[in-house]
Protein backbone atom coordinates (compact mmCIF):
# COMPACT_ATOMS: atom_id res chain seq x y z
CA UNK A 1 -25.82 -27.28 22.54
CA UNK A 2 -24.11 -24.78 24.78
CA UNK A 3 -22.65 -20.82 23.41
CA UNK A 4 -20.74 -18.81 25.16
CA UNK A 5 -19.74 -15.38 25.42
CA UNK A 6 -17.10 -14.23 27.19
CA UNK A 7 -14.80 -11.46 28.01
CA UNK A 8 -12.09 -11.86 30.73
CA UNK A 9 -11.60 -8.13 31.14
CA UNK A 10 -15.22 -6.65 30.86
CA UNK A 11 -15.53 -3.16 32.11
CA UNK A 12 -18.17 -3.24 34.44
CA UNK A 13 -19.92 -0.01 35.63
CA UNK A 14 -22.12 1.77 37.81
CA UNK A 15 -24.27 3.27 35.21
CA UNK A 16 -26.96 0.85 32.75
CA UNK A 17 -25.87 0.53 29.28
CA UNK A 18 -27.14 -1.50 26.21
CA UNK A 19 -24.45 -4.14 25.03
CA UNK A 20 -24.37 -5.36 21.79
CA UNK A 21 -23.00 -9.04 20.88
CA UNK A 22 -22.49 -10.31 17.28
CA UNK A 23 -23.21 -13.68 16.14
CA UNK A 24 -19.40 -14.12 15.38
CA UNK A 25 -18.37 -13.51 19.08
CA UNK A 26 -20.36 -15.92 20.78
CA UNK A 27 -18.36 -19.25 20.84
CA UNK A 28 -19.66 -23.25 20.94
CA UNK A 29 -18.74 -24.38 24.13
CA UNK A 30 -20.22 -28.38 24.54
CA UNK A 31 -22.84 -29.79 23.54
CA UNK A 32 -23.49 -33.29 21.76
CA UNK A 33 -23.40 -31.47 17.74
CA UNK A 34 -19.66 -30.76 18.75
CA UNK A 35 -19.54 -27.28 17.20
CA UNK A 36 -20.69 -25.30 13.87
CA UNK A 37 -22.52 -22.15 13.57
CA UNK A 38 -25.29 -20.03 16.36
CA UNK A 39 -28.19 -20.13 14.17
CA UNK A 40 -30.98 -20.83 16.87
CA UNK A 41 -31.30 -19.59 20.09
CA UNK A 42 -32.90 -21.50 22.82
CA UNK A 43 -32.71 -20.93 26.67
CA UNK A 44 -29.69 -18.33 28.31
CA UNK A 45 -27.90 -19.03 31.03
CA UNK A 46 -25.92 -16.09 33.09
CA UNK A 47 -22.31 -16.07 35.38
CA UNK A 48 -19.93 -14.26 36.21
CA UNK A 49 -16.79 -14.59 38.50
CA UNK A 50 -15.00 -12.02 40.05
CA UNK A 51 -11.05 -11.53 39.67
CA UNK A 52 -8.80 -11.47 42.88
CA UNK A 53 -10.05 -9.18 45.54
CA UNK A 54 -13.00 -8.74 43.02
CA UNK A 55 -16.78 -8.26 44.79
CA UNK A 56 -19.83 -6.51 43.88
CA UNK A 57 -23.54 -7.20 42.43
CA UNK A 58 -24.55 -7.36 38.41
CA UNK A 59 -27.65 -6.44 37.29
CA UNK A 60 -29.48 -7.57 34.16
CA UNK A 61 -32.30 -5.58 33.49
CA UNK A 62 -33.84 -5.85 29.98
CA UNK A 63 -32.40 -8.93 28.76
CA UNK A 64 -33.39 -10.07 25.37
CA UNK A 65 -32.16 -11.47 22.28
CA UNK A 66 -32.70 -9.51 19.10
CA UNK A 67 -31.91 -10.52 15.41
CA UNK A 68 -30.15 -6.96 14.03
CA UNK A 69 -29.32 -8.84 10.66
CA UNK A 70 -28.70 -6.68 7.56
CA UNK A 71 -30.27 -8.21 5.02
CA UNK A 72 -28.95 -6.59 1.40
CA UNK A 73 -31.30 -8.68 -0.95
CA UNK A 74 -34.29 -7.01 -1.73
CA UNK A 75 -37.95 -8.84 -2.23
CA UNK A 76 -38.66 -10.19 -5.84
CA UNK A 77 -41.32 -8.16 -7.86
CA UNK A 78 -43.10 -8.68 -10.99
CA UNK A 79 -46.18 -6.82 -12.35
CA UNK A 80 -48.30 -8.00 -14.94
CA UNK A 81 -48.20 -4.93 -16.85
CA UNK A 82 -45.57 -2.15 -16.75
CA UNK A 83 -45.36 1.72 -18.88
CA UNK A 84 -42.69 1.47 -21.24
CA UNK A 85 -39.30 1.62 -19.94
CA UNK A 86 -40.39 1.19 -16.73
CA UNK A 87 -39.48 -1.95 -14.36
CA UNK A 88 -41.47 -3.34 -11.75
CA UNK A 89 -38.50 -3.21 -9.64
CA UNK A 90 -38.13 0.47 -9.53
CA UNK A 91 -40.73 1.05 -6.35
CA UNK A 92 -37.98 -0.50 -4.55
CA UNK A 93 -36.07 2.35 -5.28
CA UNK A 94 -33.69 0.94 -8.06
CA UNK A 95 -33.02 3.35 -10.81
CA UNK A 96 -35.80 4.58 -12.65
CA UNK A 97 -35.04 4.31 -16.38
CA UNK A 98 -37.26 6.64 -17.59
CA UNK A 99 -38.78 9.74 -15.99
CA UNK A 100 -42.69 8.82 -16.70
CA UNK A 101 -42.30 5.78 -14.32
C-alpha cells in the first residue's frame, strides 16, 4: 500500500528544520487494500515538483520515522501484599490514600 503526504504550498527554506507529520495527515493513496488506517510503516519514497518558474535543490538530512504516540493508560500492577490503605497502584503516582504508603 502507498501513503502520502502532501502539501501544495510548503514553505521551503534555506535554513534545516525538524518537521513533524501526524498519523492523521498522511493520506492512502493506491495500493491493492484500497484504503483504511497508517498503522505500519514500510519503505519511503521522496518527490517533489516545483511550481511555475519554480527551481532549486531539497535536502533531506536525518530522515526517520518516529512513533511520538501518547499513550494515557498506565501499566497494570498488583502486589501480593500491600500496608493498609495503601494500593499497589499508587507508585504510579495515583493518589496515595493514606500518608504511611
Amino acid at each position: 500500500m502507498f501513503w502520502r503526504w502532501q502539501d501544495e504550498a510548503f514553505d521551503f527554506r534555506r535554513e534545516s528544520r525538524t518537521l513533524f507529520l501526524k498519523s492523521s495527515e498522511i493520506d492512502f493513496a493506491w495500493g491493492p487494500a484500497g484504503g483504511g488506517t497508517l498503522h505500519k510503516l514500510g519503505r519511503s519514497n521522496s518527490s517533489s515538483a516545483a511550481g511555475p518558474g519554480g527551481k532549486g535543490t531539497v535536502w533531506l538530512e536525518d530522515f526517520r520515522f518516529v512513533n511520538r504516540t501518547n499513550r494515557k493508560t498506565l501499566p497494570k500492577v498488583t502486589a501480593s501484599s500491600s500496608a493498609k490503605g495503601c494500593q499497589p497502584e499508587s507508585v504510579l503516582g495515583r493518589k496515595i490514600l493514606s500518608k504511611n504508603c
